[in-house]
C-alpha atoms as a PDB file:
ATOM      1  CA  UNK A   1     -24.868  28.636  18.466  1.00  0.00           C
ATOM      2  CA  UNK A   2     -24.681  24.698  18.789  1.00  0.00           C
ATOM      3  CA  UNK A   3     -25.111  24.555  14.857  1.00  0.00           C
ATOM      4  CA  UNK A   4     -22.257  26.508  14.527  1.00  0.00           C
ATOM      5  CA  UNK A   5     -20.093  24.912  16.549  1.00  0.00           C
ATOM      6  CA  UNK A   6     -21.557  21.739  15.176  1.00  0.00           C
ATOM      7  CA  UNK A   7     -20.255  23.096  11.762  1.00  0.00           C
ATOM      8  CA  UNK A   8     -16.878  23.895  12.840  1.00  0.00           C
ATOM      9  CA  UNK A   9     -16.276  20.708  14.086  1.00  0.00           C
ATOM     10  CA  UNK A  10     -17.656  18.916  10.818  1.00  0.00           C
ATOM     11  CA  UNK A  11     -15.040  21.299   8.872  1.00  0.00           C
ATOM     12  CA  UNK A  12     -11.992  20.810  10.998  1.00  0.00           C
ATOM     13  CA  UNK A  13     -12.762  16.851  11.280  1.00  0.00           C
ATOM     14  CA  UNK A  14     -13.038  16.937   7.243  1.00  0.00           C
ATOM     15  CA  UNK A  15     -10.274  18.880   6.603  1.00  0.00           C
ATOM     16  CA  UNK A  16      -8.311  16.985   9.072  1.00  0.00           C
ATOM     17  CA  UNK A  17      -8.247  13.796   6.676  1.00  0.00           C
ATOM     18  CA  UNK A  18      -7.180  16.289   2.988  1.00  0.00           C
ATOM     19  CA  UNK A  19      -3.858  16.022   3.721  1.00  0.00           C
ATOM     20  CA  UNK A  20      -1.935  16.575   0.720  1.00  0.00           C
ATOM     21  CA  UNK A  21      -0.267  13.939  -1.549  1.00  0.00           C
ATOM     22  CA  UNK A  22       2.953  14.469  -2.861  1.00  0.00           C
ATOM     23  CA  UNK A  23       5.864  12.758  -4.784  1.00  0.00           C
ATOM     24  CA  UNK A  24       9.049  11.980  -3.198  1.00  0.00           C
ATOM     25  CA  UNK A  25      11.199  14.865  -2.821  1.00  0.00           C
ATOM     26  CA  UNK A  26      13.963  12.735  -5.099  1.00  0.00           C
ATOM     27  CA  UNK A  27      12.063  11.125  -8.496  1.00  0.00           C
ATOM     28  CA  UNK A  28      15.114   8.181  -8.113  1.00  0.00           C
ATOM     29  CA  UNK A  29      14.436   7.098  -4.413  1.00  0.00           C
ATOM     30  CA  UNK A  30      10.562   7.275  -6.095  1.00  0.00           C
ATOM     31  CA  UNK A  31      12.075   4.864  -8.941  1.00  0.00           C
ATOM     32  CA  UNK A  32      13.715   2.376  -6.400  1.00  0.00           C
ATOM     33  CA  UNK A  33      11.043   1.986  -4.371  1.00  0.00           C
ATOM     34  CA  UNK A  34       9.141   1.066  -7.480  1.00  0.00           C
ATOM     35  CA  UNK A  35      11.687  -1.614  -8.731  1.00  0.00           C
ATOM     36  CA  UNK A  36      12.125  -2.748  -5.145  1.00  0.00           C
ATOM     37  CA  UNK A  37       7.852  -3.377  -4.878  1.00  0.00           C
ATOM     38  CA  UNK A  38       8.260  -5.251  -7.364  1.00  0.00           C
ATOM     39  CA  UNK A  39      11.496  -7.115  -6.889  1.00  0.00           C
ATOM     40  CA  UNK A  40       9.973  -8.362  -3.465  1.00  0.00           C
ATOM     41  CA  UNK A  41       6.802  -9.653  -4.686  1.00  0.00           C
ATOM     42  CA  UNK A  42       8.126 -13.310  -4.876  1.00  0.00           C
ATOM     43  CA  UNK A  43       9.447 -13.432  -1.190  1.00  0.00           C
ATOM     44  CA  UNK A  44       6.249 -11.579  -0.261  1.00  0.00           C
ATOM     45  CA  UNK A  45       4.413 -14.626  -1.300  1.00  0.00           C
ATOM     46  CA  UNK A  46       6.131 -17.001   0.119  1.00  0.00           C
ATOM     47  CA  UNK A  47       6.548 -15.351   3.144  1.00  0.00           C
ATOM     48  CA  UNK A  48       2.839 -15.364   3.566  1.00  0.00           C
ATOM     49  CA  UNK A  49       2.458 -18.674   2.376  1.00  0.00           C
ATOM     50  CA  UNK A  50       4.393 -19.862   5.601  1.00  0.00           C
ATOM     51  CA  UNK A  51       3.379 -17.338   7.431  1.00  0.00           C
ATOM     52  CA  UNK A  52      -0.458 -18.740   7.117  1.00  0.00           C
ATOM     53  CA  UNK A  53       0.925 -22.225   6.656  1.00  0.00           C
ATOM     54  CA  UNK A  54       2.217 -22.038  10.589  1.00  0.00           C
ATOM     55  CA  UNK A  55      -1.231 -20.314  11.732  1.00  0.00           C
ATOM     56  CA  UNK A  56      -3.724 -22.579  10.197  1.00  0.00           C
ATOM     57  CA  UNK A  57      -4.558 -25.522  12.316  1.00  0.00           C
ATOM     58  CA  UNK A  58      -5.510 -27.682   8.986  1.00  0.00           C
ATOM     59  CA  UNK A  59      -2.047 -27.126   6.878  1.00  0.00           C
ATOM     60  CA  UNK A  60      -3.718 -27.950   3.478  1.00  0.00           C
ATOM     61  CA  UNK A  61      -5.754 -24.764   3.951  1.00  0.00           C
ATOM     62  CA  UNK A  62      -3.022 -23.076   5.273  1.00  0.00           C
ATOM     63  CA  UNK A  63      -1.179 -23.273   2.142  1.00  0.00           C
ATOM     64  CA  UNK A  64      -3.683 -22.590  -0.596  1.00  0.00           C
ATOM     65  CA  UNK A  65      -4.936 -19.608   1.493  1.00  0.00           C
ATOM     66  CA  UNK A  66      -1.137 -18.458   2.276  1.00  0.00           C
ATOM     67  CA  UNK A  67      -0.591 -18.648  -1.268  1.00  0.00           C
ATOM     68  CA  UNK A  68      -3.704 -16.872  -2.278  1.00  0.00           C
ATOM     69  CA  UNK A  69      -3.429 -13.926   0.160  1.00  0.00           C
ATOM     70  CA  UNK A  70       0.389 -13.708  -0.849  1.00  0.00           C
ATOM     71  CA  UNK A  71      -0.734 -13.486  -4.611  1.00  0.00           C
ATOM     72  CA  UNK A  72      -3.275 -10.987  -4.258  1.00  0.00           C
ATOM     73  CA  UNK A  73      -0.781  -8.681  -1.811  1.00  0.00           C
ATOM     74  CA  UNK A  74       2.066  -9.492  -4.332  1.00  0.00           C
ATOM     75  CA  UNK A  75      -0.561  -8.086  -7.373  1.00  0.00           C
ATOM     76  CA  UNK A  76      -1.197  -5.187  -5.072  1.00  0.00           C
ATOM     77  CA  UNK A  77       2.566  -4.449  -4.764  1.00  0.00           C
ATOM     78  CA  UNK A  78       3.542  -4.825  -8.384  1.00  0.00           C
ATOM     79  CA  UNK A  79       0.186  -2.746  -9.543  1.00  0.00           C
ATOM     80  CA  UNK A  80       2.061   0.276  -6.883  1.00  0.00           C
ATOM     81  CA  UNK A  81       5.511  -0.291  -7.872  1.00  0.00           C
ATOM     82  CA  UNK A  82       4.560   0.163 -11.390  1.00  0.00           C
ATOM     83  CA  UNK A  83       3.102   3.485 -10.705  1.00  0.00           C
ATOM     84  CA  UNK A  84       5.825   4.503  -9.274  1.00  0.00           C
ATOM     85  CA  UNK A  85       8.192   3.565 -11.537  1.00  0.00           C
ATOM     86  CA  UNK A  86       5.909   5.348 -14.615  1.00  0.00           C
ATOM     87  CA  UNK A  87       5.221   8.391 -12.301  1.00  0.00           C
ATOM     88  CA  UNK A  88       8.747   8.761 -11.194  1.00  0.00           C
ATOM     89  CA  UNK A  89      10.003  11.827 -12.985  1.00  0.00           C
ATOM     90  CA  UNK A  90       6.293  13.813 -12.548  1.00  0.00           C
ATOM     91  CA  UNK A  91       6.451  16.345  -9.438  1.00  0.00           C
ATOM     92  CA  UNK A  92       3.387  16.932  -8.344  1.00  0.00           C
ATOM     93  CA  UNK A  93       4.017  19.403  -5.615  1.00  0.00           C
ATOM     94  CA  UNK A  94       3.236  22.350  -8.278  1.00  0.00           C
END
């Protein structure tokens, strides 16, 4: 009897986390949200450029690591918006 609780648990707990992906209802606002990940990549940087410039205690560090965080979140953000933008018209809802 405990194993089968046990079980049920395990499945509801792993089923709990398949939630299913799917594309926007509207392919443009899918498109625009594409161009607009990767319009704000440049103000994403420096935003966390100054962001970790004001945290850091020794500024030069600050900076470089601002910069460096901001580029890899900035690659992150133009690697998604291009997907987007190259996945926009597929529905995958079917």
């Amino acid at each position: 009897m405990k194993r089968t609780i046990l079980l049920a648990f395990a499945f509801i707990f792993v089923m709990s986390f398949t939630a299913p992906a799917y594309a926007d209802h509207d392919p443009v606002a899918k498109l625009k949200g594409g161009v607009m990940s990767i319009v704000n990549v440049p103000y994403n940087i420096g935003k966390t450029t100054l962001d970790e410039f004001h945290a850091s205690t020794f500024k030069p560090f600050g900076l470089l690591g601002g910069f460096l965080k901001g580029t890899g979140y900035g690659i992150k953000d133009m690697v998604t918006g291009l997907v987007d933008i190259v996945t926009f018209p597929i529905d995958l809802k079917r």
